[in-house]
C-alpha atoms as a PDB file:
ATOM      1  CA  UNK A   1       0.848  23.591  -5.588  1.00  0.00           C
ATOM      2  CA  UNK A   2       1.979  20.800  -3.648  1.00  0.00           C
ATOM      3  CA  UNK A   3      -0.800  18.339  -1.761  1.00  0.00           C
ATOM      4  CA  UNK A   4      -0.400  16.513   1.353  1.00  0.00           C
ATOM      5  CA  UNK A   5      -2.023  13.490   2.420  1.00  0.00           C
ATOM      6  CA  UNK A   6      -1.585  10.811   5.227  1.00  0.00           C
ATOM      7  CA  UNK A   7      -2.394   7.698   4.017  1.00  0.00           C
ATOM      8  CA  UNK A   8      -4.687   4.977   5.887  1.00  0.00           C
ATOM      9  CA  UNK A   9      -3.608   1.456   5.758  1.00  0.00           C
ATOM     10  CA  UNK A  10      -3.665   0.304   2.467  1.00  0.00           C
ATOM     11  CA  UNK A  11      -2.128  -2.381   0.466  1.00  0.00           C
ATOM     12  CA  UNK A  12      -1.040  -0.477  -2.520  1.00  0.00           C
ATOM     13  CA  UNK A  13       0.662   2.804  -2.869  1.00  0.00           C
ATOM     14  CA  UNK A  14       0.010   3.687  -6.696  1.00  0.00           C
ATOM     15  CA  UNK A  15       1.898   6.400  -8.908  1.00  0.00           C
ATOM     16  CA  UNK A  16       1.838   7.633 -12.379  1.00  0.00           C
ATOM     17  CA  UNK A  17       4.496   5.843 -14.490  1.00  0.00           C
ATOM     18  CA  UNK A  18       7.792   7.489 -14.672  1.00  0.00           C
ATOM     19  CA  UNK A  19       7.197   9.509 -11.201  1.00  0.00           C
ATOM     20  CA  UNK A  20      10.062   9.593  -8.796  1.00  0.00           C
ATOM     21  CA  UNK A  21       8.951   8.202  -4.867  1.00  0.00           C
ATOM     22  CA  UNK A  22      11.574   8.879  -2.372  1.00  0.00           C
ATOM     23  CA  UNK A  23      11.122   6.772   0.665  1.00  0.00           C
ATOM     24  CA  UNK A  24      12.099   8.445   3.595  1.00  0.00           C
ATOM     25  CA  UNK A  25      12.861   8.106   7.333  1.00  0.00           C
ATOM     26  CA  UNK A  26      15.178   7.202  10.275  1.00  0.00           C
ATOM     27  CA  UNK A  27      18.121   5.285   9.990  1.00  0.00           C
ATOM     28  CA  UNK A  28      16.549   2.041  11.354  1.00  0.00           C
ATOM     29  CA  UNK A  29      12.948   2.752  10.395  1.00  0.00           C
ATOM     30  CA  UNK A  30      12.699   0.121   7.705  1.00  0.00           C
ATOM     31  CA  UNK A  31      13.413   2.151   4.031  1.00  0.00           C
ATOM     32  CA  UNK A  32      15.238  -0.715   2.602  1.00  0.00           C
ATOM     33  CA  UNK A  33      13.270  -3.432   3.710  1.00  0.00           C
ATOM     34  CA  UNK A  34      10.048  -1.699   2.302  1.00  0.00           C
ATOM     35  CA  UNK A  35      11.668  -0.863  -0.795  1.00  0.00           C
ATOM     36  CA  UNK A  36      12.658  -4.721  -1.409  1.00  0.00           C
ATOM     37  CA  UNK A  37       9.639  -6.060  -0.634  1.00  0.00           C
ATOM     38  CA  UNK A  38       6.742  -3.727  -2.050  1.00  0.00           C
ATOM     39  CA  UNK A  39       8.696  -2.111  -5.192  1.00  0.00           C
ATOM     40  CA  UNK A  40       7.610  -3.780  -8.207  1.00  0.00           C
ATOM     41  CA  UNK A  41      10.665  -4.397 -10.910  1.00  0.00           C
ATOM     42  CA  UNK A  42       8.241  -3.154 -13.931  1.00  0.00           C
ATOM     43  CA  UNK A  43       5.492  -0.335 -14.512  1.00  0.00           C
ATOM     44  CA  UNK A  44       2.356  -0.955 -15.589  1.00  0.00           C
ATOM     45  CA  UNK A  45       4.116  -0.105 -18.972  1.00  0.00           C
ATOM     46  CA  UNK A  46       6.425  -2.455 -18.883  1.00  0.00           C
ATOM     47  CA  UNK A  47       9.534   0.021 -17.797  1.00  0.00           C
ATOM     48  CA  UNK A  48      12.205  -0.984 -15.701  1.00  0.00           C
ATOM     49  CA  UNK A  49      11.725   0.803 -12.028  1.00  0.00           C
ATOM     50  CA  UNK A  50      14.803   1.773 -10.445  1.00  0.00           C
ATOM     51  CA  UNK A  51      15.435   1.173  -7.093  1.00  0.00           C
ATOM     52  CA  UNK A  52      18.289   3.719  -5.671  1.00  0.00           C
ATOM     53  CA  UNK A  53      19.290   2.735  -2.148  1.00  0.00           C
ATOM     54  CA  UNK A  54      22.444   2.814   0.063  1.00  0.00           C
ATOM     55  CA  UNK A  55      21.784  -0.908   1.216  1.00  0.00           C
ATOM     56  CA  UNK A  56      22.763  -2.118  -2.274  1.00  0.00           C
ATOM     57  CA  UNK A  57      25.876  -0.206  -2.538  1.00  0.00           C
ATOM     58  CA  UNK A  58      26.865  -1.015   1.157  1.00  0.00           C
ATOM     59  CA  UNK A  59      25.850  -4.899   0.616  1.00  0.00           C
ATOM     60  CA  UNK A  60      28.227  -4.808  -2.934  1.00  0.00           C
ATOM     61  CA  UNK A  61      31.182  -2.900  -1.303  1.00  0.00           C
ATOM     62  CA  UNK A  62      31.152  -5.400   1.717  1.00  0.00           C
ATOM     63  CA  UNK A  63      31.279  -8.578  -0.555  1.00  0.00           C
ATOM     64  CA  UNK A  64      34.055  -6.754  -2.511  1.00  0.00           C
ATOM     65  CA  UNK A  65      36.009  -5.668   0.185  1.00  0.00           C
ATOM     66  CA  UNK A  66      38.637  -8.197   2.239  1.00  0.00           C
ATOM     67  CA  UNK A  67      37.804  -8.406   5.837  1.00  0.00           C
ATOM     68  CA  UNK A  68      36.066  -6.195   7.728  1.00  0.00           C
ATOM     69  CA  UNK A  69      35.962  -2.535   7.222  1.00  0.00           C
ATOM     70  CA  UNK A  70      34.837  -0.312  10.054  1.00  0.00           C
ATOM     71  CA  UNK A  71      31.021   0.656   9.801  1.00  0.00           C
ATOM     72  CA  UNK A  72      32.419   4.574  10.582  1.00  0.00           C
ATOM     73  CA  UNK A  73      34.771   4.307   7.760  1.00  0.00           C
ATOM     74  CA  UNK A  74      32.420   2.493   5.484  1.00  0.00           C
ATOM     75  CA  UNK A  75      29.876   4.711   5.917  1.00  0.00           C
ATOM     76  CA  UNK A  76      30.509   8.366   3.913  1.00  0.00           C
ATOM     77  CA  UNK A  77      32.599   6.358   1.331  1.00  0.00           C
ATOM     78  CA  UNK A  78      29.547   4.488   0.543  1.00  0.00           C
ATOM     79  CA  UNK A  79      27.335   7.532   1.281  1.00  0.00           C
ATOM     80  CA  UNK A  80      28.953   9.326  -1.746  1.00  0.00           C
ATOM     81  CA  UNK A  81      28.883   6.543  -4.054  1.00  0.00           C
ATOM     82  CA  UNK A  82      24.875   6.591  -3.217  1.00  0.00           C
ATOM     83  CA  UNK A  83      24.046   9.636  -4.108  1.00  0.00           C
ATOM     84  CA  UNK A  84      26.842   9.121  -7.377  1.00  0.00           C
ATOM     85  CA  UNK A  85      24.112   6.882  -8.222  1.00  0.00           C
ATOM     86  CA  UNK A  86      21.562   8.325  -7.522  1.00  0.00           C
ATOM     87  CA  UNK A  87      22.240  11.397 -10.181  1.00  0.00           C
ATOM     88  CA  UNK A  88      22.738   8.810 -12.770  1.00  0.00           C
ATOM     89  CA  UNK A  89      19.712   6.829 -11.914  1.00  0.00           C
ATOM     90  CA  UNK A  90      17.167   9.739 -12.122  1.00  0.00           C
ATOM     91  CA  UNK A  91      18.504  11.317 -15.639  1.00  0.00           C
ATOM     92  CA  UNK A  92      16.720   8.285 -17.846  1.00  0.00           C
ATOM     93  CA  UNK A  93      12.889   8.042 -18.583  1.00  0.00           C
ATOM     94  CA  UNK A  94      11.037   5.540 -15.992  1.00  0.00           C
ATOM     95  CA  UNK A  95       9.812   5.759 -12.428  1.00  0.00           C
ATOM     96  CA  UNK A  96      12.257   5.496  -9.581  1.00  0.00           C
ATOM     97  CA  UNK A  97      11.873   4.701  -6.017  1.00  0.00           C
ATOM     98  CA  UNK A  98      15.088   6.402  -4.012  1.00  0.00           C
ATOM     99  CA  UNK A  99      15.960   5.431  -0.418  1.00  0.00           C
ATOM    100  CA  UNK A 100      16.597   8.580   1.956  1.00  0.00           C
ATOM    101  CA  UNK A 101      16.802   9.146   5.517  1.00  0.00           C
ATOM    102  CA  UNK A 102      15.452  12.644   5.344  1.00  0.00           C
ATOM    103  CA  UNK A 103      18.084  14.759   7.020  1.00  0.00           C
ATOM    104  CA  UNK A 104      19.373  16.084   3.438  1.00  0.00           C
ATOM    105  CA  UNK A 105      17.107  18.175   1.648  1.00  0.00           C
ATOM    106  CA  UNK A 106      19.576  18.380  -1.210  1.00  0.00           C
ATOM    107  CA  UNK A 107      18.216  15.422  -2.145  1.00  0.00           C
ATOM    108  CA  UNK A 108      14.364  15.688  -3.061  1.00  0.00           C
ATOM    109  CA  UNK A 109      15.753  19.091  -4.847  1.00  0.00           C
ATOM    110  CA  UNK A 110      18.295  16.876  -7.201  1.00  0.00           C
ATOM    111  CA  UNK A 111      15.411  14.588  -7.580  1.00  0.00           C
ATOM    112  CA  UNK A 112      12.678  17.329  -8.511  1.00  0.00           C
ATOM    113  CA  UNK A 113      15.321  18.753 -10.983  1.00  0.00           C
ATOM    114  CA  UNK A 114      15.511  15.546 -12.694  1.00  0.00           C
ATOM    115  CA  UNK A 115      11.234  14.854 -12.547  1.00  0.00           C
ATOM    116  CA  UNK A 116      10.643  18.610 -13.794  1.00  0.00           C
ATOM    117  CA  UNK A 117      12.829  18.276 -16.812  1.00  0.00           C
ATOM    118  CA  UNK A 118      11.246  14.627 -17.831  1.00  0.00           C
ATOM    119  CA  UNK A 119       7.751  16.282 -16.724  1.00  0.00           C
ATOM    120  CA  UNK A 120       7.306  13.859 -14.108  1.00  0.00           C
ATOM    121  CA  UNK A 121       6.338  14.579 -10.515  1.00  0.00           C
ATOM    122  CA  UNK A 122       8.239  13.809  -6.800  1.00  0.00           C
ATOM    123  CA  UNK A 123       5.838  12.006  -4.097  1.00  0.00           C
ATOM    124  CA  UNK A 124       7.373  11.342  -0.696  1.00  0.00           C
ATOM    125  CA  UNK A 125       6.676   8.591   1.525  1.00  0.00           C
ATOM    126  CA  UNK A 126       7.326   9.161   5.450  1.00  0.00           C
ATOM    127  CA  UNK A 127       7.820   5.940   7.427  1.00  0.00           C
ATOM    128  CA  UNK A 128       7.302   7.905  10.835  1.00  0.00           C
ATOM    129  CA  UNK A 129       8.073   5.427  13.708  1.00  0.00           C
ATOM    130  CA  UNK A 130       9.471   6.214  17.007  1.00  0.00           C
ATOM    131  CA  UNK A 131      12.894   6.811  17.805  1.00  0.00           C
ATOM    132  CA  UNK A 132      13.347   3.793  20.094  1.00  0.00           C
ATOM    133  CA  UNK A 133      11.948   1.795  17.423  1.00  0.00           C
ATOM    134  CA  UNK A 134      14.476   3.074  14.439  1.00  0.00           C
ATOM    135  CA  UNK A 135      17.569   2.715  17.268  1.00  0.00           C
ATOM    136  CA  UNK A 136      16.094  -1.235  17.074  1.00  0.00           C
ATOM    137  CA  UNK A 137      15.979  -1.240  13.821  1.00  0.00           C
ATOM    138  CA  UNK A 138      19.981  -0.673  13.766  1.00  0.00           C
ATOM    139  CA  UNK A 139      20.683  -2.936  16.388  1.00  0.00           C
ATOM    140  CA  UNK A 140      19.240  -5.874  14.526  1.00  0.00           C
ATOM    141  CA  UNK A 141      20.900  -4.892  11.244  1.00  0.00           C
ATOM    142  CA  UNK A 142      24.389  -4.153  13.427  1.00  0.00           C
ATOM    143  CA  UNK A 143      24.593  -0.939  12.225  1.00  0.00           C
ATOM    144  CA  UNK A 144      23.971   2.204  14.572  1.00  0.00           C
ATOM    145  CA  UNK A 145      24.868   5.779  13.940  1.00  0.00           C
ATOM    146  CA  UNK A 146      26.156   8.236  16.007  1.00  0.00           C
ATOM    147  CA  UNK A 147      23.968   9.434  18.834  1.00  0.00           C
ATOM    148  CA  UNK A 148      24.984  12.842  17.688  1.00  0.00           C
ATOM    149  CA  UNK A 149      23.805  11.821  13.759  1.00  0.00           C
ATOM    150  CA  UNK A 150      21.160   9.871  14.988  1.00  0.00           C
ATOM    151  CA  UNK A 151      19.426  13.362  17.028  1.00  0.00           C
ATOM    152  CA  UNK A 152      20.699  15.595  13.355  1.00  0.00           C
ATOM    153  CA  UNK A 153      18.096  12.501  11.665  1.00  0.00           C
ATOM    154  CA  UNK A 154      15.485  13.098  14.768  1.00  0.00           C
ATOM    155  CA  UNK A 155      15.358  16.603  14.019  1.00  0.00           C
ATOM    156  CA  UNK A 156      15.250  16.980  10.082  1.00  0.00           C
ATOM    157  CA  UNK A 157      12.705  14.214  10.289  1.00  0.00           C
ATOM    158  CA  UNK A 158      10.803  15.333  12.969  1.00  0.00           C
ATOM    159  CA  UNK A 159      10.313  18.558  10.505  1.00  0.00           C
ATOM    160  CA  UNK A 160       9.136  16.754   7.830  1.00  0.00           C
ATOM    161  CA  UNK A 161       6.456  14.819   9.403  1.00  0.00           C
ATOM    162  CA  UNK A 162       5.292  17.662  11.094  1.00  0.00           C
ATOM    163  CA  UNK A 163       4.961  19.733   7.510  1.00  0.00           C
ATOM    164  CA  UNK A 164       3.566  16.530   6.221  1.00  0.00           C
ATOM    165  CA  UNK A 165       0.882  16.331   9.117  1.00  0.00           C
ATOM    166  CA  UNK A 166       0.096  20.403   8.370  1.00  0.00           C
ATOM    167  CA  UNK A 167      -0.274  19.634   4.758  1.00  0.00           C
ATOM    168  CA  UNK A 168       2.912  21.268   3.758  1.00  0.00           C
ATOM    169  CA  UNK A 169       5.255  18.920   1.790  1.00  0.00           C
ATOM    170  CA  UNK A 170       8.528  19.586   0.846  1.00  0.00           C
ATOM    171  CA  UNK A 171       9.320  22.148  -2.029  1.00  0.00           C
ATOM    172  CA  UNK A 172       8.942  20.370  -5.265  1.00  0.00           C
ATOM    173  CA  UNK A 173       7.056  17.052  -4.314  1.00  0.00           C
ATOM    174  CA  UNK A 174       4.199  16.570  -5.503  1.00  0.00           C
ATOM    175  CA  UNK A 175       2.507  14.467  -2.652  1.00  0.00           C
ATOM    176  CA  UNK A 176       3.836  13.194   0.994  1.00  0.00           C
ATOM    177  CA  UNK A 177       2.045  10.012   2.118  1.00  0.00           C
ATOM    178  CA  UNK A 178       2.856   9.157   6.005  1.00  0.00           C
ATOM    179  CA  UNK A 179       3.177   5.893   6.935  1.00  0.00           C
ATOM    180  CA  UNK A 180       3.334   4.430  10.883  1.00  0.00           C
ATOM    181  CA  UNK A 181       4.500   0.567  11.783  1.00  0.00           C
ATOM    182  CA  UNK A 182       1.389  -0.601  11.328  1.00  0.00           C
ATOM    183  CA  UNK A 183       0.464   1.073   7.736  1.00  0.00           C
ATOM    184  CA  UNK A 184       3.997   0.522   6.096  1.00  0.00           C
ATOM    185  CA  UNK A 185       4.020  -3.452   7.279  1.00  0.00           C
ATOM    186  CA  UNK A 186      -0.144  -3.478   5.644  1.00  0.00           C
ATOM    187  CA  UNK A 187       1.619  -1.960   2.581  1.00  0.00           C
ATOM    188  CA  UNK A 188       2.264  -4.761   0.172  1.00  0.00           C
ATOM    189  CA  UNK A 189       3.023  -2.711  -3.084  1.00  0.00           C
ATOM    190  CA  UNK A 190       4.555   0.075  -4.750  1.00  0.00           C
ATOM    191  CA  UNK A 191       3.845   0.352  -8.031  1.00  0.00           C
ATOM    192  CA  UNK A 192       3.592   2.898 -11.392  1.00  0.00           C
ATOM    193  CA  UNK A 193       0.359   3.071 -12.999  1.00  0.00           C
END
């Protein structure tokens, strides 16, 4: 059984070692920038943590490509490469922290596969901020979705915080921790114990 917990402000998020923490919420919320700055590079073990998020592959495609490529035409050929990665980052041993905005439950399933078979468990951790803030979020990074996408993210999210609040995680994690502003910019690590 699946437990649920919202999370006070705290400076450290700790998991077991080799546990699989999918940071999730609206485009805009502030997934990648949490990810780079709390995310240790080692366990406690010594293990190499894997970081799976969109950003990098965006950031390396962009460098590699000449000029400018549309955002809109960037976007799903970079979205498939993600989660490309993604299914080869979460076969090996070692803890992984993916990047996910929440609207694709497809997702935590693929990674629950992987944690089941390597005995490991799935925690998820909610960055729930408003809407307006997640739309300025994008603005600063120049990168907006569709208003249409950006109400399909709204939605799906909106669900998940609300199981998350009711003690209800999604099927197959182990834990949900929700995080507002304030908590995820207290947060200074992520790490596997």
């Amino acid at each position: 059984m699946c437990n649920s917990k919202v999370a006070p402000d705290a400076a450290e998020l700790a998991f077991a070692i080799g546990d699989v923490v999918i940071v999730s919420g609206l485009p805009g919320s502030g997934k990648s920038t949490l990810i780079e700055r709390a995310v240790a590079d080692l366990d406690a073990a010594g293990g190499l943590v894997a970081r799976v998020d969109s950003q990098h592959v965006r950031d390396a495609w962009e460098r590699g490509l000449p000029g400018r490529m549309p955002y809109a035409v960037l976007r799903p050929a970079v979205r498939v490469a993600h989660y490309v990665r993604l299914h080869r980052r979460l076969r090996p041993d070692g803890g992984a922290v993916v990047h996910d905005c929440g609207a694709h439950p497809w997702v935590r399933r693929l990674a629950a596969y992987h944690a089941r078979r390597r005995g490991r468990r799935v925690h998820l951790v909610l960055l729930d901020v408003p809407p307006r803030v997640a739309l300025e979020g994008q603005a600063r990074r120049r990168r907006r979705v569709s208003r249409r996408a950006f109400r399909r993210h709204v939605r799906a999210f909106g669900r998940l915080v609300a199981d998350a609040k009711a003690g209800r995680p999604p099927d197959g994690c182990r834990s949900a921790v929700l995080l507002d502003r304030d908590a995820a910019d207290a947060l200074k690590a992520i790490r596997f114990k």
